[in-house]
Protein backbone atom coordinates (compact mmCIF):
# COMPACT_ATOMS: atom_id res chain seq x y z
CA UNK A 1 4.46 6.55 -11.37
CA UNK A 2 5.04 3.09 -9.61
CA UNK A 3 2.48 1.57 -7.18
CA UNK A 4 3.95 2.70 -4.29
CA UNK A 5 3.49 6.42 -5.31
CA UNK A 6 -0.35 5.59 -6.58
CA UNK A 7 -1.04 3.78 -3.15
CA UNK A 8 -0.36 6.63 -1.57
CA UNK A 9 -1.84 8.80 -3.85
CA UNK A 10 -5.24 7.09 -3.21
CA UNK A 11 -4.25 6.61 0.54
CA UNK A 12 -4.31 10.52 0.95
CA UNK A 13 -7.31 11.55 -0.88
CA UNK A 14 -10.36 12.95 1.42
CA UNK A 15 -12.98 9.68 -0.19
CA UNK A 16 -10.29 7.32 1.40
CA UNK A 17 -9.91 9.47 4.78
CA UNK A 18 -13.77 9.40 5.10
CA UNK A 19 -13.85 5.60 4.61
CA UNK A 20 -11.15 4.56 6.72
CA UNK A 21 -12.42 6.88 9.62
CA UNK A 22 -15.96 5.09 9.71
CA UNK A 23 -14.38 1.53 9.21
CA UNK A 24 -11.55 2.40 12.35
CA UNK A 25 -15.65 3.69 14.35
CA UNK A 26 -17.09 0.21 13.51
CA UNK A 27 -15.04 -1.14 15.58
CA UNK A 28 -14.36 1.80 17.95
CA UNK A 29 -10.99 2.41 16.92
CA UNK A 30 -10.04 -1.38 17.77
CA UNK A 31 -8.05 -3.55 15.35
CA UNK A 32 -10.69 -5.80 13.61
CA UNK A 33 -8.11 -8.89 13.52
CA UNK A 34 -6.73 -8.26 17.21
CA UNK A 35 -11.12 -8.58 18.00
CA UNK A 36 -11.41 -11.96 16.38
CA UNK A 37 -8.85 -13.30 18.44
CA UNK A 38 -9.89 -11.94 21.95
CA UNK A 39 -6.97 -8.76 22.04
CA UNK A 40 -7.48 -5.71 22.19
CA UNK A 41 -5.60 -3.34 20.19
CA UNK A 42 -6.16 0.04 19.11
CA UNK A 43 -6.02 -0.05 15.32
CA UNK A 44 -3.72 1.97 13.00
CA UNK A 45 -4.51 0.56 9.73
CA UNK A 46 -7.75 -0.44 7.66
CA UNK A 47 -6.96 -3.61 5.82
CA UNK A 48 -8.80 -4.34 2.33
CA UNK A 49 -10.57 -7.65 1.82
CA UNK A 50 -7.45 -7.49 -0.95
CA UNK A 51 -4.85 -5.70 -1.43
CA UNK A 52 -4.80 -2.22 -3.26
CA UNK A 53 -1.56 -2.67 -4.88
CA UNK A 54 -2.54 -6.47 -6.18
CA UNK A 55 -4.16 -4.51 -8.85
CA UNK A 56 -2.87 -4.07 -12.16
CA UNK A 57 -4.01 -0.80 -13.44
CA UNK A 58 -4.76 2.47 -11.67
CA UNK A 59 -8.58 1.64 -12.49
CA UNK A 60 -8.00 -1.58 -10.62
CA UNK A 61 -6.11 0.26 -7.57
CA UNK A 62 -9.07 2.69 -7.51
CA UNK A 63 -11.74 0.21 -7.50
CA UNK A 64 -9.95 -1.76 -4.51
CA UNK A 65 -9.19 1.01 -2.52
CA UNK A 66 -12.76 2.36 -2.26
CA UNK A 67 -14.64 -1.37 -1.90
């Protein structure tokens, strides 16, 4: 399985779902980045602080998915 296939595996689990629904409500469905510069946007992705696929192992993935 390459990353791309264990992204999305983790990307479509219900725990992820759950998350990314009450980060989108923080900011009442607004992009966070678009907010720091003055925009509004309504968002359609949750960004991590890094990158799910920068890590190296499925236990890594996992970890950075749900922090």
């Amino acid at each position: 399985m390459n990353r791309t296939n264990e992204y999305k595996k983790l990307i479509n689990t219900r725990r992820w779902q759950t998350l990314r629904l009450k980060a989108l409500s923080k900011t009442n469905y607004l992009c966070a980045v678009c907010l720091e510069n003055s925009i509004t946007t309504l968002a359609t992705e949750v960004h991590h602080i890094m990158p799910v696929q920068a890590g190296t192992s499925w236990a890594q993935m996992k970890q950075l998915c749900y922090d």
